[in-house]
C-alpha atoms as a PDB file:
ATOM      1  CA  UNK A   1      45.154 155.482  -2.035  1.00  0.00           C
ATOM      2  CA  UNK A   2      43.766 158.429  -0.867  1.00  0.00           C
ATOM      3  CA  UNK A   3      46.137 161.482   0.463  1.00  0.00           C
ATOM      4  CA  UNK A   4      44.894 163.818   2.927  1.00  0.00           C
ATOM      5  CA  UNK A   5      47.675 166.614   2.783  1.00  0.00           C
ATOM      6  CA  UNK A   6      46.288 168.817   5.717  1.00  0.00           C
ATOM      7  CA  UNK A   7      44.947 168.386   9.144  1.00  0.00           C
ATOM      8  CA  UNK A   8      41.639 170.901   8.494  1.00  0.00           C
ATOM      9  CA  UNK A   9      40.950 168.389   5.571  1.00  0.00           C
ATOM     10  CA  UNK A  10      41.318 165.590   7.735  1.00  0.00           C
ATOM     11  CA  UNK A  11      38.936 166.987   9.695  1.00  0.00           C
ATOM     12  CA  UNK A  12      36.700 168.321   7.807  1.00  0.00           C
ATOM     13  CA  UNK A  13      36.660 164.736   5.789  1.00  0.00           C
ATOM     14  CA  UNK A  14      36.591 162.713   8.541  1.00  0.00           C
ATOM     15  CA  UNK A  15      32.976 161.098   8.158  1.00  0.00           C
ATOM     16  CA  UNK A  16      34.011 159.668   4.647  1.00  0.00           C
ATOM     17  CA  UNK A  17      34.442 156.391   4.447  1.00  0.00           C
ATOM     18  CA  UNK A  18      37.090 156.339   2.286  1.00  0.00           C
ATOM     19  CA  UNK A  19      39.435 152.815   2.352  1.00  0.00           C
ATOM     20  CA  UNK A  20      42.944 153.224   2.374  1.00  0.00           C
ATOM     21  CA  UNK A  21      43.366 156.703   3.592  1.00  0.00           C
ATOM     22  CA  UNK A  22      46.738 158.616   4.743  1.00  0.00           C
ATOM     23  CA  UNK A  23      46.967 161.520   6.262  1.00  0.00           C
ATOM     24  CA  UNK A  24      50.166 163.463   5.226  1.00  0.00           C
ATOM     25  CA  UNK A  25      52.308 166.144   6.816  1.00  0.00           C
ATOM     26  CA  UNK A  26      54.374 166.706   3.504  1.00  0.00           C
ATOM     27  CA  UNK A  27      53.077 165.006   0.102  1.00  0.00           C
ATOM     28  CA  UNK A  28      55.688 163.367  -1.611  1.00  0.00           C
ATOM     29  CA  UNK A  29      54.715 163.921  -5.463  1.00  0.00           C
ATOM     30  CA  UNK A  30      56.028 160.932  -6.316  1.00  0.00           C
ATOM     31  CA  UNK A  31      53.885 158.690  -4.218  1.00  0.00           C
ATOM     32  CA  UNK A  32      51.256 159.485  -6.283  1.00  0.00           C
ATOM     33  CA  UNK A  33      49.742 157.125  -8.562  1.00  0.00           C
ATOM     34  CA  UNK A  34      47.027 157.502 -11.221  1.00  0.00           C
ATOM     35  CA  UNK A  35      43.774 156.480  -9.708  1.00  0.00           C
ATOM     36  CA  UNK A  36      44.878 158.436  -6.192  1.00  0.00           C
ATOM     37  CA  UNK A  37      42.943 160.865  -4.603  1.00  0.00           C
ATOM     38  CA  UNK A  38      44.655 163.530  -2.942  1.00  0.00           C
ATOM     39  CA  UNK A  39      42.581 166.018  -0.706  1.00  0.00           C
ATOM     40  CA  UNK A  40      44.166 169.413   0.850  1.00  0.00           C
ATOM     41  CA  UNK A  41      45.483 173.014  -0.013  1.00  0.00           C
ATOM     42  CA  UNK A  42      48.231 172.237  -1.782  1.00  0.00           C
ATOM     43  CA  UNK A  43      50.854 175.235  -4.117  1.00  0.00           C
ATOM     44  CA  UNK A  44      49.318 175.247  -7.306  1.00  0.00           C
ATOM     45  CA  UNK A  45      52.613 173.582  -9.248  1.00  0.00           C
ATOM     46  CA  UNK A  46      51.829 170.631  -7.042  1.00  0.00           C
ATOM     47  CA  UNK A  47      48.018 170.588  -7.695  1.00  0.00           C
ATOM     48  CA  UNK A  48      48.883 170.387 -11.176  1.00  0.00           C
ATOM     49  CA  UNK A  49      51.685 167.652 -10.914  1.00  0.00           C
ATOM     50  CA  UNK A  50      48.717 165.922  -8.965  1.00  0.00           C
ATOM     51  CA  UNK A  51      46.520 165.933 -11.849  1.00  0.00           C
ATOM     52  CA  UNK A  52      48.997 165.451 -14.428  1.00  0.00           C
ATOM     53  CA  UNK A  53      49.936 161.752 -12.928  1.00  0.00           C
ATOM     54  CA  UNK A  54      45.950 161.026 -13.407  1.00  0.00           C
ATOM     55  CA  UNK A  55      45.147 161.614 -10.161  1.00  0.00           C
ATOM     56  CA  UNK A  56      42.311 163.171  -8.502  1.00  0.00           C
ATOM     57  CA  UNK A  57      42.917 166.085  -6.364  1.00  0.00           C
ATOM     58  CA  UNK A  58      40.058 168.240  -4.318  1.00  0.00           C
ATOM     59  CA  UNK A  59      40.468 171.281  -2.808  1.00  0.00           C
ATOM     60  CA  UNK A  60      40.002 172.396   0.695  1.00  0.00           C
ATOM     61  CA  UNK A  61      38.324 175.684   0.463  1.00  0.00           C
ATOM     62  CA  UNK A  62      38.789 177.298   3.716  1.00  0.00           C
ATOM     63  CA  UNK A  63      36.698 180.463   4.642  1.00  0.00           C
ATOM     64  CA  UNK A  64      38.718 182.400   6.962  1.00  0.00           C
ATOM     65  CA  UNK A  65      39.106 185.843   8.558  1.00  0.00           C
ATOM     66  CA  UNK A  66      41.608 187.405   9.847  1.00  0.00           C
ATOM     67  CA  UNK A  67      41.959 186.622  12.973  1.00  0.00           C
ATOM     68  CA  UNK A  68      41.886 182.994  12.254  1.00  0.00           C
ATOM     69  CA  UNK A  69      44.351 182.773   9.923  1.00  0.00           C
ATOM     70  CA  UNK A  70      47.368 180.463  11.330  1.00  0.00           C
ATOM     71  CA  UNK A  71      44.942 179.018  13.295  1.00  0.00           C
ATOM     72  CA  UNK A  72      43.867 175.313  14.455  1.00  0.00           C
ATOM     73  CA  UNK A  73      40.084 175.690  13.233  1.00  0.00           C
ATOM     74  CA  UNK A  74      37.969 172.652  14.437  1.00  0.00           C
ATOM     75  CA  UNK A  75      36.068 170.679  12.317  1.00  0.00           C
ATOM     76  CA  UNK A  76      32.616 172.326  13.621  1.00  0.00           C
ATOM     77  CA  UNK A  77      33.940 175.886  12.692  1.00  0.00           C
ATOM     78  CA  UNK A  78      35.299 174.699   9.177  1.00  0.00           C
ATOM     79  CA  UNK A  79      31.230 173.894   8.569  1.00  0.00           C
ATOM     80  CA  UNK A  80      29.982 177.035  10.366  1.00  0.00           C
ATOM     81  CA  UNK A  81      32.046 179.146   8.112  1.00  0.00           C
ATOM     82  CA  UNK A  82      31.176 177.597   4.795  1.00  0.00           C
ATOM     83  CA  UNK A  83      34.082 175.667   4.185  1.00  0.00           C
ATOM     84  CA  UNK A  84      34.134 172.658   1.679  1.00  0.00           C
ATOM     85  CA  UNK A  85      36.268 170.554  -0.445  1.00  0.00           C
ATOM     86  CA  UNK A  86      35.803 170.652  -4.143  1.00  0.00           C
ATOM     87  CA  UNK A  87      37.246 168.767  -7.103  1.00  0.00           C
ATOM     88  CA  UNK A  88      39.298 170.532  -9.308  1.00  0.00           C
ATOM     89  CA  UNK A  89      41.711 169.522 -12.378  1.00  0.00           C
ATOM     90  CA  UNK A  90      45.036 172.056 -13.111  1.00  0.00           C
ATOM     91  CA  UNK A  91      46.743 171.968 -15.815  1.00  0.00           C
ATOM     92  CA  UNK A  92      49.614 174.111 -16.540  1.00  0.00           C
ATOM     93  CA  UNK A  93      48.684 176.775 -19.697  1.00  0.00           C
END
């Protein structure tokens, strides 16, 4: 299953092809099953619970100013402004 945990994601990710994908308001950590894919800005104690269950989790990193911040931002200014989603594994030290 693949979790999108944020709307810009959604958006941003919408041209992937990706079977069996969910678009979630609130990520329920225990939903998540090894093999998952969860995709998002997500608190980094939940990142890491992510990738503890064997899951794969990318970050949306979202390039914004000021202004913007709060903000709706469409998926056309998300690429204007640099704004990608990257793989990343946490693990708590």
């Amino acid at each position: 299953m693949v979790y999108i945990k944020t709307s810009r994601s959604y958006r941003l990710d919408k041209t992937t092809k990706y079977p069996n994908r969910s678009f979630e308001k609130h990520l329920d950590i225990n939903d998540i099953q090894a093999g998952d894919i969860v995709i998002g800005t997500l608190p980094i104690h939940i990142a890491e619970q992510v990738c503890a269950k064997k899951a794969t989790f990318y970050f949306l990193s979202v390039n914004v100013s000021q202004e913007q911040r709060g903000q709706e931002l469409t998926s056309e200014q998300l690429v204007q402004q640099g704004c990608s989603i990257q793989p990343y594994y946490i693990q708590k030290l």
